[in-house]
N, C-alpha and C. Protein backbone atom coordinates (compact mmCIF):
# COMPACT_ATOMS: atom_id res chain seq x y z
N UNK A 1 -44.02 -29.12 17.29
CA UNK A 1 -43.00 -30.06 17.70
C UNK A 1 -43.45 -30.72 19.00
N UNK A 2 -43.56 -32.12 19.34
CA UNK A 2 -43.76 -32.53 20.02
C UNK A 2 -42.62 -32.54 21.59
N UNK A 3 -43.39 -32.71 22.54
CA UNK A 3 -42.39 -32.88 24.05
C UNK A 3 -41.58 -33.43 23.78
N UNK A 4 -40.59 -34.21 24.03
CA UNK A 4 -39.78 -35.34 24.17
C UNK A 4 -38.91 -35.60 22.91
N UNK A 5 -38.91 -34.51 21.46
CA UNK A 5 -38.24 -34.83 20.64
C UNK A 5 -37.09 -34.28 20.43
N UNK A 6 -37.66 -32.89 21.29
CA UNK A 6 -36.58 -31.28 20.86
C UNK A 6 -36.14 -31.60 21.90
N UNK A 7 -35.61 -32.40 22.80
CA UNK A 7 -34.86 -32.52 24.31
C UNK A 7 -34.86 -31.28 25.15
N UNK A 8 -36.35 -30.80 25.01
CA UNK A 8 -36.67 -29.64 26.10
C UNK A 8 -38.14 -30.44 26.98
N UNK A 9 -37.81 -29.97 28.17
CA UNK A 9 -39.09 -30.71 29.21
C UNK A 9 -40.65 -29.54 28.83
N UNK A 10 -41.89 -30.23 29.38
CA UNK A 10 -43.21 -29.58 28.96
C UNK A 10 -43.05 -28.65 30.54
N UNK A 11 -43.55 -27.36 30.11
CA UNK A 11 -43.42 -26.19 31.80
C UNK A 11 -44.51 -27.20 32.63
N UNK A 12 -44.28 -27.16 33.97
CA UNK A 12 -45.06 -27.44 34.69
C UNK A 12 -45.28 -26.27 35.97
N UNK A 13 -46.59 -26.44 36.84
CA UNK A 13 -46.56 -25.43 37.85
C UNK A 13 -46.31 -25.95 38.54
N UNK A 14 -45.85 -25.34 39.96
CA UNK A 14 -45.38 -25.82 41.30
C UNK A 14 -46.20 -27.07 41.75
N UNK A 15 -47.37 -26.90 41.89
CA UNK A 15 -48.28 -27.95 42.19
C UNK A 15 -47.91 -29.15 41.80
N UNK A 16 -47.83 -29.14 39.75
CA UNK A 16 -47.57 -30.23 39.05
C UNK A 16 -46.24 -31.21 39.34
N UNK A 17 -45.37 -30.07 39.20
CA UNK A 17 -44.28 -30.63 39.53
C UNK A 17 -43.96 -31.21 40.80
N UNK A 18 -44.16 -30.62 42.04
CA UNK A 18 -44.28 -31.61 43.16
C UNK A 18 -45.19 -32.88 42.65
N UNK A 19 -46.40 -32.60 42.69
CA UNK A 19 -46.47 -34.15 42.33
C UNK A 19 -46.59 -34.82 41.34
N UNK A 20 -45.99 -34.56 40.12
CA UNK A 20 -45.24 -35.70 39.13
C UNK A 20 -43.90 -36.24 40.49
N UNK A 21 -43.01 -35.44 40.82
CA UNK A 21 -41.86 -35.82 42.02
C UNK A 21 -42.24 -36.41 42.61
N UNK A 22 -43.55 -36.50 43.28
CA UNK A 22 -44.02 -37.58 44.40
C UNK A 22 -44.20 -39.08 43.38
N UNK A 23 -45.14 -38.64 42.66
CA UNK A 23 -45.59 -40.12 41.91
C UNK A 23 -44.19 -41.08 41.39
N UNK A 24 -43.40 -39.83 41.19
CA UNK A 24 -41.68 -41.19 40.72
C UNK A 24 -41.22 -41.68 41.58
N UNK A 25 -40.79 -40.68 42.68
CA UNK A 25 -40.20 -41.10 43.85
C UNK A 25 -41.25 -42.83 44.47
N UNK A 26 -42.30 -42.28 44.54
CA UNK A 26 -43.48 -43.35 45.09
C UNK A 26 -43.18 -44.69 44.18
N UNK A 27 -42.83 -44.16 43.03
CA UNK A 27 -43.33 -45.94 41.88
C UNK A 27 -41.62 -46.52 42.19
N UNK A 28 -41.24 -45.56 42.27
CA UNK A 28 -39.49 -46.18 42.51
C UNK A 28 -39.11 -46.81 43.97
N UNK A 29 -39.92 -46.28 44.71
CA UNK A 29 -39.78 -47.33 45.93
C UNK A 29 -41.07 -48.60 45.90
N UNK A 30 -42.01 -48.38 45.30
CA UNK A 30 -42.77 -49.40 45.00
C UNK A 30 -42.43 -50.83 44.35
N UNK A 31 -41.49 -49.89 43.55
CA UNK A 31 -41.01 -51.09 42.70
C UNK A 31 -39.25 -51.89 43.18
N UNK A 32 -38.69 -51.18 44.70
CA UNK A 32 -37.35 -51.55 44.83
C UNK A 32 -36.59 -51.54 44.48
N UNK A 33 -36.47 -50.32 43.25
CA UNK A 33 -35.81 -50.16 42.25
C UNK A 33 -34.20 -49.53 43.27
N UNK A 34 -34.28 -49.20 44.11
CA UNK A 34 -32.74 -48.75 44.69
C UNK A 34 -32.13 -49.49 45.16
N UNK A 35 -32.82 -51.32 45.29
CA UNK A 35 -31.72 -51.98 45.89
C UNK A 35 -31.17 -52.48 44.17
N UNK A 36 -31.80 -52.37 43.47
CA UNK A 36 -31.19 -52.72 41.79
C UNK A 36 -29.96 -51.80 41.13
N UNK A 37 -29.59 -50.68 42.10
CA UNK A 37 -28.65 -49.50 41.52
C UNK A 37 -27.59 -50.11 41.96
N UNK A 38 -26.59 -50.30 40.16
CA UNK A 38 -25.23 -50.36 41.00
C UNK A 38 -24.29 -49.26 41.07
N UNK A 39 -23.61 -48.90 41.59
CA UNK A 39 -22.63 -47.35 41.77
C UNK A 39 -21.46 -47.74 41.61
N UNK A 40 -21.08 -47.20 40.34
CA UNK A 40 -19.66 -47.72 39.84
C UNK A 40 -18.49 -46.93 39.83
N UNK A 41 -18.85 -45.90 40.68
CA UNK A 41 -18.18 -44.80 41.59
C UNK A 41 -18.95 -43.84 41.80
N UNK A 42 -18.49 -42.41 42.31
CA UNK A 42 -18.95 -41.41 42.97
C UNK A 42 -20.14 -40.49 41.72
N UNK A 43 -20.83 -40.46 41.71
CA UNK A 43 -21.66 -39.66 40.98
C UNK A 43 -21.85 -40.73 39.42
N UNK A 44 -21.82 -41.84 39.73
CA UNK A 44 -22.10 -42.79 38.58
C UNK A 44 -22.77 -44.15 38.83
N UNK A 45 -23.77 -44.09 38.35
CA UNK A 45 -25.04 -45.21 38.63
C UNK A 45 -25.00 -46.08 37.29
N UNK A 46 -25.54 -47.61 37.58
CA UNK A 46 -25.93 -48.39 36.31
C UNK A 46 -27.29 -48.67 37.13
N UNK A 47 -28.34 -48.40 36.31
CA UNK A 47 -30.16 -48.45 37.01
C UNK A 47 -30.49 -49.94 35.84
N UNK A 48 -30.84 -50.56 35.97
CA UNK A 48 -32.08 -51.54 35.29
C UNK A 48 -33.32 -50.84 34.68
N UNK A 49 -33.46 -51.17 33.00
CA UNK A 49 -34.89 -50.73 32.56
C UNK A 49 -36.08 -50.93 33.24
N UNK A 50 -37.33 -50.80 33.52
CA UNK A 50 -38.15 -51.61 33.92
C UNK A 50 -38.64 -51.55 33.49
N UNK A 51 -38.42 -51.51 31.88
CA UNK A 51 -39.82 -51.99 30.83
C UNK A 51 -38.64 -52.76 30.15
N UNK A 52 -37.78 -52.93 29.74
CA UNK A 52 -36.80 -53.66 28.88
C UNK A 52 -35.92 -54.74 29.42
N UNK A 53 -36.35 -55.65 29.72
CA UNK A 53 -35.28 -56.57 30.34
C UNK A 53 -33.76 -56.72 29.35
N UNK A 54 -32.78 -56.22 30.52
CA UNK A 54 -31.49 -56.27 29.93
C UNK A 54 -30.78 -55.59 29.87
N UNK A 55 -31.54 -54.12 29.78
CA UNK A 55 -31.32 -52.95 29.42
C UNK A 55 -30.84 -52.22 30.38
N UNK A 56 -29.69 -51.45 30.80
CA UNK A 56 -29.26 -50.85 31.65
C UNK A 56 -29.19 -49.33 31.75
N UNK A 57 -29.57 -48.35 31.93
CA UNK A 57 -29.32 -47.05 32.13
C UNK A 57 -28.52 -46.50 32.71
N UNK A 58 -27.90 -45.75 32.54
CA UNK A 58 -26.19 -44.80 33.41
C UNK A 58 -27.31 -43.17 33.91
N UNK A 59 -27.13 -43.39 35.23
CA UNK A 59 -27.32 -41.69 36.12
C UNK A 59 -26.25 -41.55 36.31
N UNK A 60 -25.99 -40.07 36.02
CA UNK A 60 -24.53 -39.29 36.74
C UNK A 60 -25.26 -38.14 36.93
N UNK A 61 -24.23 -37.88 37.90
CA UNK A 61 -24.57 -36.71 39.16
C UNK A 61 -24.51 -37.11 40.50
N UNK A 62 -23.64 -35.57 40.93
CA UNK A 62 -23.54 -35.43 42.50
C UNK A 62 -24.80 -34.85 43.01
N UNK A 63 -25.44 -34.21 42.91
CA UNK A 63 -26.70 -33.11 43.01
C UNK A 63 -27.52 -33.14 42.22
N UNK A 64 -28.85 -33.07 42.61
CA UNK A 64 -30.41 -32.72 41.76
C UNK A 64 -30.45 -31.80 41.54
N UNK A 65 -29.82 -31.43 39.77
CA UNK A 65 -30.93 -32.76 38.83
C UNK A 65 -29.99 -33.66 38.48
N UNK A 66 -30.21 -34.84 38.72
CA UNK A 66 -29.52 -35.66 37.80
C UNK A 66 -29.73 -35.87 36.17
N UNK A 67 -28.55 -36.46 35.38
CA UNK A 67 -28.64 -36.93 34.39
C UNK A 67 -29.12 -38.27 34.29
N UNK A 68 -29.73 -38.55 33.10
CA UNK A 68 -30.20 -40.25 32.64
C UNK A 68 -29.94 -40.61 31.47
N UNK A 69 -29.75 -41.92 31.01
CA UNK A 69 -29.86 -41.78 29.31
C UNK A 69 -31.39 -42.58 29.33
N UNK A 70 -31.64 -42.62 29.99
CA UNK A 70 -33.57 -42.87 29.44
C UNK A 70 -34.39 -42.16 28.85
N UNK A 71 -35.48 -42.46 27.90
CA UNK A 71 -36.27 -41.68 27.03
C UNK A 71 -36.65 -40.33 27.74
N UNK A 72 -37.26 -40.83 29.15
CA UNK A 72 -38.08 -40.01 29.89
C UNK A 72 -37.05 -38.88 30.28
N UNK A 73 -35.88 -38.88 30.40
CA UNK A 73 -34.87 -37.17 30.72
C UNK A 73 -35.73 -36.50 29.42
N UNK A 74 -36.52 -36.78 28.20
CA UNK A 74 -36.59 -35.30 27.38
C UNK A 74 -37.74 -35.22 27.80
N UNK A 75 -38.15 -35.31 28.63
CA UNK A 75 -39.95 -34.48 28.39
C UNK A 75 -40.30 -35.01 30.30
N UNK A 76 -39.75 -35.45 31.23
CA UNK A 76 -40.17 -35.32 32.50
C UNK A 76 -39.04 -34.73 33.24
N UNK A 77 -38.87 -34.09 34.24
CA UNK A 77 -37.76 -33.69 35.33
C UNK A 77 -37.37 -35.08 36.04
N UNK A 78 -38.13 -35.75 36.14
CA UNK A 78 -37.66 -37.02 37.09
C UNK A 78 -37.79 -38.08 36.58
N UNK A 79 -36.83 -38.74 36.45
CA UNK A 79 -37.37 -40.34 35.67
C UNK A 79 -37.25 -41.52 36.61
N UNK A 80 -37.78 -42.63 37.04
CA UNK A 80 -37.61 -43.53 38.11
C UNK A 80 -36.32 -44.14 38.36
N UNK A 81 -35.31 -44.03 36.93
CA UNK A 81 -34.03 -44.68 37.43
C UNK A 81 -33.39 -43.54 38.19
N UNK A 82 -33.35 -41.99 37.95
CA UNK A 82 -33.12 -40.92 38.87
C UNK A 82 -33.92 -40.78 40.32
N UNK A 83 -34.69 -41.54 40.14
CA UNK A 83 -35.13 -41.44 41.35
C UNK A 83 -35.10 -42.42 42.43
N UNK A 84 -34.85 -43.75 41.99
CA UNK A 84 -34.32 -44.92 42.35
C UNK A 84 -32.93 -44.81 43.18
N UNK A 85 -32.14 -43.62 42.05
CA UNK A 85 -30.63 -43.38 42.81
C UNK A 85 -30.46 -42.36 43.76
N UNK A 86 -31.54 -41.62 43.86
CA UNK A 86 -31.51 -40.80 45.13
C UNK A 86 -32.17 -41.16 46.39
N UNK A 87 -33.18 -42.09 46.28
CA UNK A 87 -33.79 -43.10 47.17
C UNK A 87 -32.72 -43.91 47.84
N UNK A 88 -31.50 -44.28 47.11
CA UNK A 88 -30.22 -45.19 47.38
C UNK A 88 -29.22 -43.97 48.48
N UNK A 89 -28.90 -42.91 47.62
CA UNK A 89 -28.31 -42.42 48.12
C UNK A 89 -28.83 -41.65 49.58
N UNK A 90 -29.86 -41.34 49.95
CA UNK A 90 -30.58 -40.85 50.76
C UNK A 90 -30.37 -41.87 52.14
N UNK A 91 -30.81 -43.18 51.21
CA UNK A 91 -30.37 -44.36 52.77
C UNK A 91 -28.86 -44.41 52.82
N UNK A 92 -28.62 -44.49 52.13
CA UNK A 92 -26.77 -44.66 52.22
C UNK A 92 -26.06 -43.59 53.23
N UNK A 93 -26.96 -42.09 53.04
CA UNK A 93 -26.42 -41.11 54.46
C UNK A 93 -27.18 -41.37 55.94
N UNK A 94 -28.09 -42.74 55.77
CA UNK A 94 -28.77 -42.85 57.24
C UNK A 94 -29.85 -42.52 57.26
N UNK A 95 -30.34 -41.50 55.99
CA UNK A 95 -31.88 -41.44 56.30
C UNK A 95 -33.01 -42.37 55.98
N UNK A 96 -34.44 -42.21 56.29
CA UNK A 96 -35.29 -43.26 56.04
C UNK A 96 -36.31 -42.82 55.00
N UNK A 97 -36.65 -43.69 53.95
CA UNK A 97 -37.25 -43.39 53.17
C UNK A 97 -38.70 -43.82 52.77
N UNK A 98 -39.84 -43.31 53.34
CA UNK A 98 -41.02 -43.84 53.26
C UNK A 98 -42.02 -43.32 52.98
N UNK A 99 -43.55 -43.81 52.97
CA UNK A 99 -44.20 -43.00 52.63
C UNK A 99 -45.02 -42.69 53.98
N UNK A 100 -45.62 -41.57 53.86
CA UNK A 100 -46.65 -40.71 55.06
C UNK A 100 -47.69 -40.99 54.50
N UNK A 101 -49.10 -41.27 55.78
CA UNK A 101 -50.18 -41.15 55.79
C UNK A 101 -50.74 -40.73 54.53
N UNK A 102 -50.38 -39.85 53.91
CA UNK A 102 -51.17 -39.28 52.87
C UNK A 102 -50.71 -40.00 51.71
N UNK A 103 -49.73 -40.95 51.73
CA UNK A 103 -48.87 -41.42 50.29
C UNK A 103 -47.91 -40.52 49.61
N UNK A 104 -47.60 -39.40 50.31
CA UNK A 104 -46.13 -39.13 49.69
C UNK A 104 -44.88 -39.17 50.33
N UNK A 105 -44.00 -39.82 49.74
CA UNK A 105 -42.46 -39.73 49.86
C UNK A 105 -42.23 -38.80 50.92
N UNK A 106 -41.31 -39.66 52.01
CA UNK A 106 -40.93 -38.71 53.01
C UNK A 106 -39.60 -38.67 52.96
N UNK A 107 -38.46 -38.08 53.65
CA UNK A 107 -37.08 -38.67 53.93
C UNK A 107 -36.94 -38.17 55.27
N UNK A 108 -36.87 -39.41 56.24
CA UNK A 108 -36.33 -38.87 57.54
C UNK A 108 -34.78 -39.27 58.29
N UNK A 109 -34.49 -37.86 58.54
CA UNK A 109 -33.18 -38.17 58.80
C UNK A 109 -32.69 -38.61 60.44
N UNK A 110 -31.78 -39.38 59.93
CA UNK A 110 -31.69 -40.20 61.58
C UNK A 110 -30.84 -39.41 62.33
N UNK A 111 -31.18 -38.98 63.60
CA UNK A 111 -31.02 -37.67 64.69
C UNK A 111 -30.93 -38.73 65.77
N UNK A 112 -29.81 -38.66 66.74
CA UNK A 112 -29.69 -38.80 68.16
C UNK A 112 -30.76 -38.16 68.94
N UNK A 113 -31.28 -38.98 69.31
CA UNK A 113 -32.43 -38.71 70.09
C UNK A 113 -32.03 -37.84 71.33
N UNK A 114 -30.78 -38.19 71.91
CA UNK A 114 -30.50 -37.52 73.22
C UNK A 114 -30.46 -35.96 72.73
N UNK A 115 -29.35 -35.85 71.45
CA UNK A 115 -29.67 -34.57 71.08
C UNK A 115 -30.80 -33.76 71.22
N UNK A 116 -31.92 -34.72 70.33
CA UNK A 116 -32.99 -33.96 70.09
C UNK A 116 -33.64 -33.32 71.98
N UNK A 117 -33.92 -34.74 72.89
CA UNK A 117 -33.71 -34.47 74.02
C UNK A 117 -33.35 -33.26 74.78
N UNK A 118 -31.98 -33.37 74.98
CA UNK A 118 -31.40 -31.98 75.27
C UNK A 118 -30.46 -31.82 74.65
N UNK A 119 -30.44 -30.83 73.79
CA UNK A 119 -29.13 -30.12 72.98
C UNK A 119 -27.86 -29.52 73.77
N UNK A 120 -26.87 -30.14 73.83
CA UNK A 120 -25.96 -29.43 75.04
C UNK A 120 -25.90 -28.40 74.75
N UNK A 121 -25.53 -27.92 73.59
CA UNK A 121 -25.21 -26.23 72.96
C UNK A 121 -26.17 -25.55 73.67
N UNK A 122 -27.73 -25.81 73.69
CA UNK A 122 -28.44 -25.13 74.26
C UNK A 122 -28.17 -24.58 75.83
N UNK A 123 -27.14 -25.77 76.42
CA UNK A 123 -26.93 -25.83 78.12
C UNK A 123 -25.34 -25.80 78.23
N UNK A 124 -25.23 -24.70 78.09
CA UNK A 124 -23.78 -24.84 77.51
C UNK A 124 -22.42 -24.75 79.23
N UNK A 125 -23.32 -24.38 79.88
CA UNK A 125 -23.06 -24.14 81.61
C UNK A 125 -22.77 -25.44 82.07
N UNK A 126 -23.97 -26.38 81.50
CA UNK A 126 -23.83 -27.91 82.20
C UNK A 126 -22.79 -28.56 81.51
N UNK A 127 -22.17 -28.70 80.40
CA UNK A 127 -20.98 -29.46 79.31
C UNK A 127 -19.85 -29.06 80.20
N UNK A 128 -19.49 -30.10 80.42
CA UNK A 128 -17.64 -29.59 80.91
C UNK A 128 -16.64 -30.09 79.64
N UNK A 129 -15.75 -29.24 79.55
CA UNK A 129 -15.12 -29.23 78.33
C UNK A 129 -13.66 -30.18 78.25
N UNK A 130 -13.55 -30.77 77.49
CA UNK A 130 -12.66 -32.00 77.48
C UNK A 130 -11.44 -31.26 77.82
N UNK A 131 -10.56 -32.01 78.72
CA UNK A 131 -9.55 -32.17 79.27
C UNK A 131 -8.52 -31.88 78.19
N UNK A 132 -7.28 -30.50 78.56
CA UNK A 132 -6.70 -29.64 77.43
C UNK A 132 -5.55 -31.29 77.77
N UNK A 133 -4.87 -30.98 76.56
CA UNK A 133 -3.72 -32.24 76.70
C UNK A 133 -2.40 -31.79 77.28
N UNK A 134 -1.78 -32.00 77.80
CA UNK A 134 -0.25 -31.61 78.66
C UNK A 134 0.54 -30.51 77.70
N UNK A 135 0.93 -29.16 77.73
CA UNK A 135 1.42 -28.83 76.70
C UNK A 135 3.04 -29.11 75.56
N UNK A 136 3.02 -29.18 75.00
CA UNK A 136 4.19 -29.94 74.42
C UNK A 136 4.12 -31.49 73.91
N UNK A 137 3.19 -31.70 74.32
CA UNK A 137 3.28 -33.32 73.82
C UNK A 137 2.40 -33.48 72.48
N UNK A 138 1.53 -32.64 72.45
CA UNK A 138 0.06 -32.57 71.64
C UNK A 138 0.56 -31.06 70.73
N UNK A 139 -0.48 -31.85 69.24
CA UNK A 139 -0.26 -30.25 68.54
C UNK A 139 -1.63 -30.21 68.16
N UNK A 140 -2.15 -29.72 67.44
CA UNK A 140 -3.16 -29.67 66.51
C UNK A 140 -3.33 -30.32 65.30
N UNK A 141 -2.71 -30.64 65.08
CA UNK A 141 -2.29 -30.85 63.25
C UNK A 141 -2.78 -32.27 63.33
N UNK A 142 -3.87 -33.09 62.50
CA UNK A 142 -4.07 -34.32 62.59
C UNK A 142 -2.68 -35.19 62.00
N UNK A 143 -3.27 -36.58 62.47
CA UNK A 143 -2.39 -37.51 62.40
C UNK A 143 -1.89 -37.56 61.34
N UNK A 144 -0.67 -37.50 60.58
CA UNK A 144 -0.71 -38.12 59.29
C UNK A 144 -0.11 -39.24 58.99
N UNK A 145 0.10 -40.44 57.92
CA UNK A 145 0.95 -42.09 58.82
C UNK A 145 2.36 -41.50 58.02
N UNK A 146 2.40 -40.33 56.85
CA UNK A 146 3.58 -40.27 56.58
C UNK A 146 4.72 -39.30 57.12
N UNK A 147 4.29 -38.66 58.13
CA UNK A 147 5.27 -37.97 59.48
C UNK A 147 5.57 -39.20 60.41
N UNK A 148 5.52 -40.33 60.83
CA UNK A 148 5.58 -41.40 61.25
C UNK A 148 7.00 -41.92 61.49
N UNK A 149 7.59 -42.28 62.03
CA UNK A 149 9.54 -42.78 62.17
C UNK A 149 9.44 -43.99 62.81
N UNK A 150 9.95 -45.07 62.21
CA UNK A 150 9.81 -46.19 62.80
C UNK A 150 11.60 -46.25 63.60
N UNK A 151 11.83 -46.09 64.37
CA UNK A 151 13.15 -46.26 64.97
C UNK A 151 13.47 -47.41 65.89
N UNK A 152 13.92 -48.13 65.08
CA UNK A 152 14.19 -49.86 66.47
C UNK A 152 15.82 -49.60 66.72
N UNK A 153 15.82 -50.04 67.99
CA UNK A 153 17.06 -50.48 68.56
C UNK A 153 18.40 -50.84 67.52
N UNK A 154 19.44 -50.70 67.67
CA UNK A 154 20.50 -51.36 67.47
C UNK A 154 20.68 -52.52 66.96
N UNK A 155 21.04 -53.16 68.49
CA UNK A 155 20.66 -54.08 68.42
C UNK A 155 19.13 -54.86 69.25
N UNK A 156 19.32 -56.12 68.98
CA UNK A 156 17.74 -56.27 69.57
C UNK A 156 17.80 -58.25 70.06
């Protein structure tokens, strides 16, 4: 029985599989394929073929692995429209997505530099701690708008 018919993937070793992962991730930003994802809510993608003009593919999923309806879900772990939408989603939390010196896929995540700098937690002597609020006026409990009382005057 061939790969890709019985909708089971071919084993790969650690090695392989990292880089088949690199080479998708790589052709999917090569090709800009994440500014082409549209997200038609939370864990639901419409990707563009890029061999079929017209043709649209649906990813769902919150977490890797994602689902695809493309050929390539039966016989690879990663297919470029899955990888297109995690390339999307990756910038969408702030991180940067590029390649390193060597040509593989990086993701770097964007860090306050001052943090990185000096970590207050680390200096925890030097932080002075925000000003407690008057007691009685302040609770804990966040805002909510439907505890709210609009009370006007009488008259006015």
């Amino acid at each position: 029985m061939m790969a890709g018919t019985n909708g089971t993937m071919r084993p790969m070793t650690p090695p392989q599989l990292r880089a088949h992962l690199q080479r998708t991730l790589k052709r999917a930003l090569e090709m800009a394929l994440a500014e082409k994802v549209e997200r038609v809510e939370y864990g639901l993608y419409l990707v563009p073929s890029t061999t079929r003009g017209g043709l649209v593919h649906t990813v769902t999923g919150t977490e890797p692995p994602l689902a695809c309806t493309c050929e390539a879900r039966f016989h690879m772990p990663l297919c470029v429209h899955r990888a297109a939408v995690l390339v999307r989603r990756w910038r969408a939390e702030g991180s940067v997505v590029a390649l390193d010196d060597g040509g593989d896929v990086v993701v770097v995540t964007k860090t306050d530099a001052a943090a990185l700098a000096y970590p207050a937690e680390a200096w925890p002597a030097l932080v002075l701690a925000p000003p407690e609020p008057p007691p009685g006026r302040y609770d804990d409990r966040p805002l909510d708008l439907d505890d709210l009382e609009l009370v006007l005057p009488e008259e006015i």
